[in-house]
C-alpha atoms as a PDB file:
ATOM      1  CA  UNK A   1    -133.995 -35.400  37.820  1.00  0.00           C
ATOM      2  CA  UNK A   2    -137.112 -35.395  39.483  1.00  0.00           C
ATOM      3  CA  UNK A   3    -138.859 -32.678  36.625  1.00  0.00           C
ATOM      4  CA  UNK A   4    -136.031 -30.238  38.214  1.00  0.00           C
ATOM      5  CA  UNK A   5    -133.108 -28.820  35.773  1.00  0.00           C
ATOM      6  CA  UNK A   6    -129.871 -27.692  37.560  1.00  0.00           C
ATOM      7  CA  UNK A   7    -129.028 -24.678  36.476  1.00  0.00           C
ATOM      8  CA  UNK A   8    -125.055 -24.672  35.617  1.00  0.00           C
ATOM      9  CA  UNK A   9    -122.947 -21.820  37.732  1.00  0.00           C
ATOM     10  CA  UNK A  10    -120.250 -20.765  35.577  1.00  0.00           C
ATOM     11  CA  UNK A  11    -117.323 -19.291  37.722  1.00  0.00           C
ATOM     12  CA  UNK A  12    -117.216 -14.857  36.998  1.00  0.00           C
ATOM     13  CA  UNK A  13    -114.009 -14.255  35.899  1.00  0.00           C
ATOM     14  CA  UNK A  14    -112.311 -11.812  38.325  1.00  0.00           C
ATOM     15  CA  UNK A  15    -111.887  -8.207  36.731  1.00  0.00           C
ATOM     16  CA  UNK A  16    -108.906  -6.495  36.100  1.00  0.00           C
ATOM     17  CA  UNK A  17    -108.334  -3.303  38.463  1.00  0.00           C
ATOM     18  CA  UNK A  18    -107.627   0.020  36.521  1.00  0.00           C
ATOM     19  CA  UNK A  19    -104.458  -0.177  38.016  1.00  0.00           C
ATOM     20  CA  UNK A  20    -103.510  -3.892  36.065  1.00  0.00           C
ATOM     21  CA  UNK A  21    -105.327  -2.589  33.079  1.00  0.00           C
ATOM     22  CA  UNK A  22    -103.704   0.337  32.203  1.00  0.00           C
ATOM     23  CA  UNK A  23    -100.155  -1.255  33.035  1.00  0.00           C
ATOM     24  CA  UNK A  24    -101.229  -4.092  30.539  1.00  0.00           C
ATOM     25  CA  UNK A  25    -101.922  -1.208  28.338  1.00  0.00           C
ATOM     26  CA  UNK A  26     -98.803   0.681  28.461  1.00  0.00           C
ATOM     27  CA  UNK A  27     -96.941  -2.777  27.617  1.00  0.00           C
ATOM     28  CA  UNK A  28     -99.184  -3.396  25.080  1.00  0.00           C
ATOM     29  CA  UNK A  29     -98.242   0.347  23.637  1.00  0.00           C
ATOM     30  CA  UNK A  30     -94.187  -0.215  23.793  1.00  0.00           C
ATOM     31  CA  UNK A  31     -94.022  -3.697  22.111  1.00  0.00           C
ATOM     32  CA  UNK A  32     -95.891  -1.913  18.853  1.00  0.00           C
ATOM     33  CA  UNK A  33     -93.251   0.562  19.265  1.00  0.00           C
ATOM     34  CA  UNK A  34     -90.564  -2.393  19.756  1.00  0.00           C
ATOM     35  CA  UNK A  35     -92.220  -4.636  17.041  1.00  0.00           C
ATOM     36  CA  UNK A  36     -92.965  -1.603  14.413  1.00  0.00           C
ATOM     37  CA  UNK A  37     -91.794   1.861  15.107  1.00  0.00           C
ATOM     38  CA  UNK A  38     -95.480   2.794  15.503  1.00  0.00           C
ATOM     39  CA  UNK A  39     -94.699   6.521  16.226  1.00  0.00           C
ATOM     40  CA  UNK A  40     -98.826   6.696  17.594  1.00  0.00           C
ATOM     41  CA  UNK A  41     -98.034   3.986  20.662  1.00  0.00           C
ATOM     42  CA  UNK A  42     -94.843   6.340  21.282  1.00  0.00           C
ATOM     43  CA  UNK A  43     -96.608   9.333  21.327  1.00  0.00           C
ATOM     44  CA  UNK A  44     -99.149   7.726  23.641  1.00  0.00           C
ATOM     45  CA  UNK A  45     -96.147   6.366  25.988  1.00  0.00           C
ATOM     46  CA  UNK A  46     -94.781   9.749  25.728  1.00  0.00           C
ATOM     47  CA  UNK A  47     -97.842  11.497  26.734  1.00  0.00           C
ATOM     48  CA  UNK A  48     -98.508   9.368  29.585  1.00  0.00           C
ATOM     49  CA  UNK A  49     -94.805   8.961  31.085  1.00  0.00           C
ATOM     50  CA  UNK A  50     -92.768  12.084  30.029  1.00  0.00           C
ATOM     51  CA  UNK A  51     -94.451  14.346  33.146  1.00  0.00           C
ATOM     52  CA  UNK A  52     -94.165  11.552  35.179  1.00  0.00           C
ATOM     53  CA  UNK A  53     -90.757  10.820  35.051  1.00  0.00           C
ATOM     54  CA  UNK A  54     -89.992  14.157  35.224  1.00  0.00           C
ATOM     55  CA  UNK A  55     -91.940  14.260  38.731  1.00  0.00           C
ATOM     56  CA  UNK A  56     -89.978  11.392  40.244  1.00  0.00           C
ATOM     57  CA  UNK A  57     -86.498  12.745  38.853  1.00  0.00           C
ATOM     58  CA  UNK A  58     -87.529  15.890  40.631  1.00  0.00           C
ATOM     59  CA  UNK A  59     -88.551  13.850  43.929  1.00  0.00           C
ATOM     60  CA  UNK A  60     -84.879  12.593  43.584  1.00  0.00           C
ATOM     61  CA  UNK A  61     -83.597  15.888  43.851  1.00  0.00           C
ATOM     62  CA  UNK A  62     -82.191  17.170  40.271  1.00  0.00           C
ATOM     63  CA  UNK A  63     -83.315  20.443  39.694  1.00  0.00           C
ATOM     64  CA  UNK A  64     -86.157  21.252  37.211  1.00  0.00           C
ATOM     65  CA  UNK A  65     -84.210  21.574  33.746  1.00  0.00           C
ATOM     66  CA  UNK A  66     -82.034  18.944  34.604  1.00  0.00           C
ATOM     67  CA  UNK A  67     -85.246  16.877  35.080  1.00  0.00           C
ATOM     68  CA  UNK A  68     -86.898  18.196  31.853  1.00  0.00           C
ATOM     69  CA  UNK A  69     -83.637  17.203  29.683  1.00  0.00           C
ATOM     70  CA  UNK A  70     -83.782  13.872  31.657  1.00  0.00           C
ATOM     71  CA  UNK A  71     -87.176  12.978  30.699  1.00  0.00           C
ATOM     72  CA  UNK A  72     -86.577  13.747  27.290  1.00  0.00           C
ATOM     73  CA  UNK A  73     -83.471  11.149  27.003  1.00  0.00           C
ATOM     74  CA  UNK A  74     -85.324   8.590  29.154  1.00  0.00           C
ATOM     75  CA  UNK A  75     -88.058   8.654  26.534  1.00  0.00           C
ATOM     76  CA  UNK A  76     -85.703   9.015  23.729  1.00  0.00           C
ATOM     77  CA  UNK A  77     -83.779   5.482  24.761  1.00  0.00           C
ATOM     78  CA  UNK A  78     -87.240   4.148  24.935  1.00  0.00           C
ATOM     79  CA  UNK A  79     -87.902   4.596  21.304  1.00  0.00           C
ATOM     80  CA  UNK A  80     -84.418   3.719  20.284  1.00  0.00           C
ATOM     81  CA  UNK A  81     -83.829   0.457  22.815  1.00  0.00           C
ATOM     82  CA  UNK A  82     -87.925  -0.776  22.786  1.00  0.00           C
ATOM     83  CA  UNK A  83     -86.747  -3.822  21.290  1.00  0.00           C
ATOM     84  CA  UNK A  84     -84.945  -4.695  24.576  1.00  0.00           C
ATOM     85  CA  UNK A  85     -88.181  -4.411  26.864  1.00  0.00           C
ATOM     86  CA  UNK A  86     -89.512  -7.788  27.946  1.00  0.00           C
ATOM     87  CA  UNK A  87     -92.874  -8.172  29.081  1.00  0.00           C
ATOM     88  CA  UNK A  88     -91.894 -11.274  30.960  1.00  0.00           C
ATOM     89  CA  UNK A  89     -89.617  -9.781  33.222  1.00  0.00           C
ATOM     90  CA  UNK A  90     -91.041  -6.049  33.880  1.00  0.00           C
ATOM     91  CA  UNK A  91     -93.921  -4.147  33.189  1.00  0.00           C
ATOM     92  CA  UNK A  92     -93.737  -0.948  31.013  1.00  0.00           C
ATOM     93  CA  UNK A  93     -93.465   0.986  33.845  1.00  0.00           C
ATOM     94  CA  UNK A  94     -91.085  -0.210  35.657  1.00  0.00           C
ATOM     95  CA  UNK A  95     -88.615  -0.743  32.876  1.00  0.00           C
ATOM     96  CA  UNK A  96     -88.905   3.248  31.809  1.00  0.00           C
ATOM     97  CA  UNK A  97     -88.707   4.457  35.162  1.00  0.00           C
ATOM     98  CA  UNK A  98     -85.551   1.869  35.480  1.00  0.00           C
ATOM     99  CA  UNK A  99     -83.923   3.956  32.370  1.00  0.00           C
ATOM    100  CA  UNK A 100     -84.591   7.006  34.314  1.00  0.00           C
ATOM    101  CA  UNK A 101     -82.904   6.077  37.353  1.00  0.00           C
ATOM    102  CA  UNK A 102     -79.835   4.945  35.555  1.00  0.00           C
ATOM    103  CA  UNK A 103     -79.652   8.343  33.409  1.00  0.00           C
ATOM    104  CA  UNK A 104     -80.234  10.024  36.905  1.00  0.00           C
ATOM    105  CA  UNK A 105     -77.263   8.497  38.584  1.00  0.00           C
ATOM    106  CA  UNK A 106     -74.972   8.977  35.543  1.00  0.00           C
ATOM    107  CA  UNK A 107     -75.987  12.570  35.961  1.00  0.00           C
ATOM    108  CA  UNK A 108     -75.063  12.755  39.317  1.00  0.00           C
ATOM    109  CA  UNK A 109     -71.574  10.995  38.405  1.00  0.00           C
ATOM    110  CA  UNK A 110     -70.568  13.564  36.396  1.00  0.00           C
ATOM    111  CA  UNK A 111     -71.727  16.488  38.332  1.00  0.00           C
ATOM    112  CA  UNK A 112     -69.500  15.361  40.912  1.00  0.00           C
ATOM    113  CA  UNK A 113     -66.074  14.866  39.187  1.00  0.00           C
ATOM    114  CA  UNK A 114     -63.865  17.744  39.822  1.00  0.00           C
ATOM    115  CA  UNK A 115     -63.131  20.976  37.367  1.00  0.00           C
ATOM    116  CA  UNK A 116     -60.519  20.433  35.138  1.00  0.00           C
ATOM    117  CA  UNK A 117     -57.127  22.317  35.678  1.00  0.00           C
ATOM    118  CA  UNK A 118     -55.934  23.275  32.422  1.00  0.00           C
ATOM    119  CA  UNK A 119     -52.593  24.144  34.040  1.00  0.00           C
ATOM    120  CA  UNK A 120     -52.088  20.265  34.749  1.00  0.00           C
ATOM    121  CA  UNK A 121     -49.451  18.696  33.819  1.00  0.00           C
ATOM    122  CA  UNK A 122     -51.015  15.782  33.369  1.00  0.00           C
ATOM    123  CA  UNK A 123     -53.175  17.919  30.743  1.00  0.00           C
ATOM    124  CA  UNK A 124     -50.449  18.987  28.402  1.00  0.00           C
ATOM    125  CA  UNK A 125     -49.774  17.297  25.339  1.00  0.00           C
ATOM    126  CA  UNK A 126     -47.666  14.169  25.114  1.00  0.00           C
ATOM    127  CA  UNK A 127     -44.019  14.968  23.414  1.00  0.00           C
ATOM    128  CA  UNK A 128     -43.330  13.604  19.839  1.00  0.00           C
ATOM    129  CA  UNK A 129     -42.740  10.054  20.249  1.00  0.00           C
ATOM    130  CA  UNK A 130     -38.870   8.849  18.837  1.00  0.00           C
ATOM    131  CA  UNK A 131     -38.937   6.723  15.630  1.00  0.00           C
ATOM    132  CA  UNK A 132     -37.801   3.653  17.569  1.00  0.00           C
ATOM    133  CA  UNK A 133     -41.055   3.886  20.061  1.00  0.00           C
ATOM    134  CA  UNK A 134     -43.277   4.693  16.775  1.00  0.00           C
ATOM    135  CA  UNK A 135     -42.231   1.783  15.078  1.00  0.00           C
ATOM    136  CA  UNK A 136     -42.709  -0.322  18.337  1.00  0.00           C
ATOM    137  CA  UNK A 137     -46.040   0.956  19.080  1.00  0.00           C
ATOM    138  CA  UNK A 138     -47.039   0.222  15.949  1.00  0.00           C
ATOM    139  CA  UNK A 139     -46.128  -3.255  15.719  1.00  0.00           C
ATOM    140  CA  UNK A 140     -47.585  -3.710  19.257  1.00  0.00           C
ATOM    141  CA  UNK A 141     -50.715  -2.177  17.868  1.00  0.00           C
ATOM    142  CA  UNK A 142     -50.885  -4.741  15.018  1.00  0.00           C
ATOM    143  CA  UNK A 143     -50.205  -7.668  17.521  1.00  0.00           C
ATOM    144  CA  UNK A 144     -53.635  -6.173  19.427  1.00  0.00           C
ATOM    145  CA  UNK A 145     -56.015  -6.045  16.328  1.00  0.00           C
ATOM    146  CA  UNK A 146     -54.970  -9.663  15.298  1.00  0.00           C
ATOM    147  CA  UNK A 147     -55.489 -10.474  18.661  1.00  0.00           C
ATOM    148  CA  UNK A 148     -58.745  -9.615  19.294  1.00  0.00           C
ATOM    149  CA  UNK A 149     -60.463 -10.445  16.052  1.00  0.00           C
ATOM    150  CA  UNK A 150     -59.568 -14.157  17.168  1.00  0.00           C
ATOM    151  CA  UNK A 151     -62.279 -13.512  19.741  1.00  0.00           C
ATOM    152  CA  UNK A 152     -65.437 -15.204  19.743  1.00  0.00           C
ATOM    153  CA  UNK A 153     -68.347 -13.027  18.442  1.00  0.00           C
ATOM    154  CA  UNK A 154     -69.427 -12.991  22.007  1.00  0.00           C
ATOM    155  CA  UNK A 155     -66.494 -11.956  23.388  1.00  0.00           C
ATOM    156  CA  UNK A 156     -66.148  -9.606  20.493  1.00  0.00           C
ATOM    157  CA  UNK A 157     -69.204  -7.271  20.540  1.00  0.00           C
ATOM    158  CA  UNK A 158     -68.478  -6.227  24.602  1.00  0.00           C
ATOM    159  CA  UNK A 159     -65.144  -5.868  24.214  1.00  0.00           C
ATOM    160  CA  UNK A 160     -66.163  -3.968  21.250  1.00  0.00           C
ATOM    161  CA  UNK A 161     -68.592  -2.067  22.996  1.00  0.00           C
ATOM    162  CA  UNK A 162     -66.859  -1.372  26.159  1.00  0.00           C
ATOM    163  CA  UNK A 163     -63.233   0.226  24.327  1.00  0.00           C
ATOM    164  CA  UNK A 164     -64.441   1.321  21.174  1.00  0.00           C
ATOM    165  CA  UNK A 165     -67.720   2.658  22.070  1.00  0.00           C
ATOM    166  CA  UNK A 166     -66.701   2.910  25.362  1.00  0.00           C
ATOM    167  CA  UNK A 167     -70.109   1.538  26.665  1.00  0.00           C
ATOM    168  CA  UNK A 168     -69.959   0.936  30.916  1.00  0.00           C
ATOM    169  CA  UNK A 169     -70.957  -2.546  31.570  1.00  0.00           C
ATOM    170  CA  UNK A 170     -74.159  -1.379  33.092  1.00  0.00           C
ATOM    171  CA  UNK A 171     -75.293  -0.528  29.491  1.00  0.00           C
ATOM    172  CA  UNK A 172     -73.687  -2.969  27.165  1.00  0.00           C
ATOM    173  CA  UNK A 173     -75.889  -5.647  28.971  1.00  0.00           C
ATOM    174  CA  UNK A 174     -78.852  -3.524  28.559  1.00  0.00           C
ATOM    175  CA  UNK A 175     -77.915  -2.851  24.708  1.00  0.00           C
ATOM    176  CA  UNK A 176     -77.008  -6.838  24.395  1.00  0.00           C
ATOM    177  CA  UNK A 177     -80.084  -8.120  26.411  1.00  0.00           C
ATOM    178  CA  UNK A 178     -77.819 -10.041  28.640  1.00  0.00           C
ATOM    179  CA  UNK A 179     -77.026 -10.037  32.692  1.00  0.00           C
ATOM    180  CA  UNK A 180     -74.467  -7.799  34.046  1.00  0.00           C
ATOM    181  CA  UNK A 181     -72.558 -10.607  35.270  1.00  0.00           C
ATOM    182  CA  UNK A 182     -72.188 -12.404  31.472  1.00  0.00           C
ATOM    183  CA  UNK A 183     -70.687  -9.127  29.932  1.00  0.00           C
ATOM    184  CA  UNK A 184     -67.900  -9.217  32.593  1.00  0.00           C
ATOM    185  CA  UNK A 185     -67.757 -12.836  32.165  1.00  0.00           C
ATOM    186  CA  UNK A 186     -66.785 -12.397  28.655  1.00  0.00           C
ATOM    187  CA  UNK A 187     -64.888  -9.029  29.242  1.00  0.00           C
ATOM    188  CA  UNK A 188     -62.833 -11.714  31.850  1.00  0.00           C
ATOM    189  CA  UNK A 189     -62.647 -14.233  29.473  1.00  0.00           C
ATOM    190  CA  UNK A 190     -61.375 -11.711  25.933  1.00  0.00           C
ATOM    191  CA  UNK A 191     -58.632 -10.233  28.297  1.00  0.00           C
ATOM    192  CA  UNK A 192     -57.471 -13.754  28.964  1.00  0.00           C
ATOM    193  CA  UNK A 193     -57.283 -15.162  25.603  1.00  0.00           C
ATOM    194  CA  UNK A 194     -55.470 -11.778  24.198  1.00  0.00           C
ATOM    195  CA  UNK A 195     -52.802 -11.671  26.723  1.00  0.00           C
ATOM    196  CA  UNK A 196     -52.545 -15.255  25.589  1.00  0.00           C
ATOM    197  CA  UNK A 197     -52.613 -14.327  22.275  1.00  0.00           C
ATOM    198  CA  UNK A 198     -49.637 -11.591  22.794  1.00  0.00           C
ATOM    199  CA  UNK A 199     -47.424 -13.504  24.231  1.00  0.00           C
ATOM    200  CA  UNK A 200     -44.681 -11.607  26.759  1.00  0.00           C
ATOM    201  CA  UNK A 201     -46.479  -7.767  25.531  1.00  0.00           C
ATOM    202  CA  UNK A 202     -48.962  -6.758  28.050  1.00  0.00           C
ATOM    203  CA  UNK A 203     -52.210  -6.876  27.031  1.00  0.00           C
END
């Protein structure tokens, strides 16, 4: 045009901060971990978020060893439940530090249920049952097992979870991959089809 060439402006692409990088990092690090056991990516994760979860479970207020043993279990669910993270919905960080807070409040659960009373009556061994009751309870207790293995798979693994394992809901959901609000959908939904399923016994 004219014996002048445009010259063609190609857009810069806008840079990641550190901030975005590393975070895209430390995702990158846990699914090898989820995808492969890579023990290296753990120990880098480890590295990188053990003293800092420690630090913000101390901000909370739990005391220094409580916080030490704390971090450890965060980072020992991460290697055992990495499979679970999802990139789509949280980053790395966020999703650890979500494990810590949960171990954190569990902590705090416990720590505040009263001492046991071993003079309790409520404490002392149940008397021998009679035959008649034995016999009963056992027959009840066969009525139960056929009832719930005509569960759905679904509705099989929580309930499964929740009274064998005795899993809260909170963490069957995590373990499952599913929203709190479908486990006790399906909890809701097992109880009603084995009280069905029993007839006139109480489920």
């Amino acid at each position: 045009m004219n014996g002048v060439e445009l010259a063609v402006v190609t857009p810069a692409r806008p840079k990641r901060t550190g901030a975005s990088a590393a975070a895209e990092a430390m995702s990158g690090l846990l699914l090898r971990v989820a995808s492969s056991g890579d023990r290296s990516a753990f120990a880098e994760l480890y590295d990188y978020f053990a003293p800092r979860v420690k630090g913000y479970l101390m901000r909370s207020g739990a005391p220094a060893d409580l916080a030490d043993d704390l971090a450890q279990e965060t980072m020992l669910k991460v290697w055992r439940k990495a499979q679970l993270f999802d990139p789509q919905k949280a980053g790395a960080s966020t999703w650890i530090f979500t494990i810590a807070r949960n171990l954190r409040i569990d902590a705090a659960r416990r720590a505040a249920k009263p001492a046991l009373d071993p003079d309790d009556p409520s404490l002392l061994p149940e008397a021998e049952p009679q035959a008649d009751l034995t016999v009963e309870r056992a027959e009840r207790d066969k009525k139960i097992k056929a009832a719930f293995e005509t569960l759905p798979q679904a509705q099989h693994e929580v309930v499964r979870l929740h009274f064998i394992e005795d899993a809260p809901h909170s963490e069957i959901a995590e373990r499952l991959g599913l929203p709190l609000g479908t486990v006790k959908s399906r909890l809701r939904l097992a109880f009603t089809k084995i009280r069905k399923e029993l007839g006139d016994l109480d489920a």
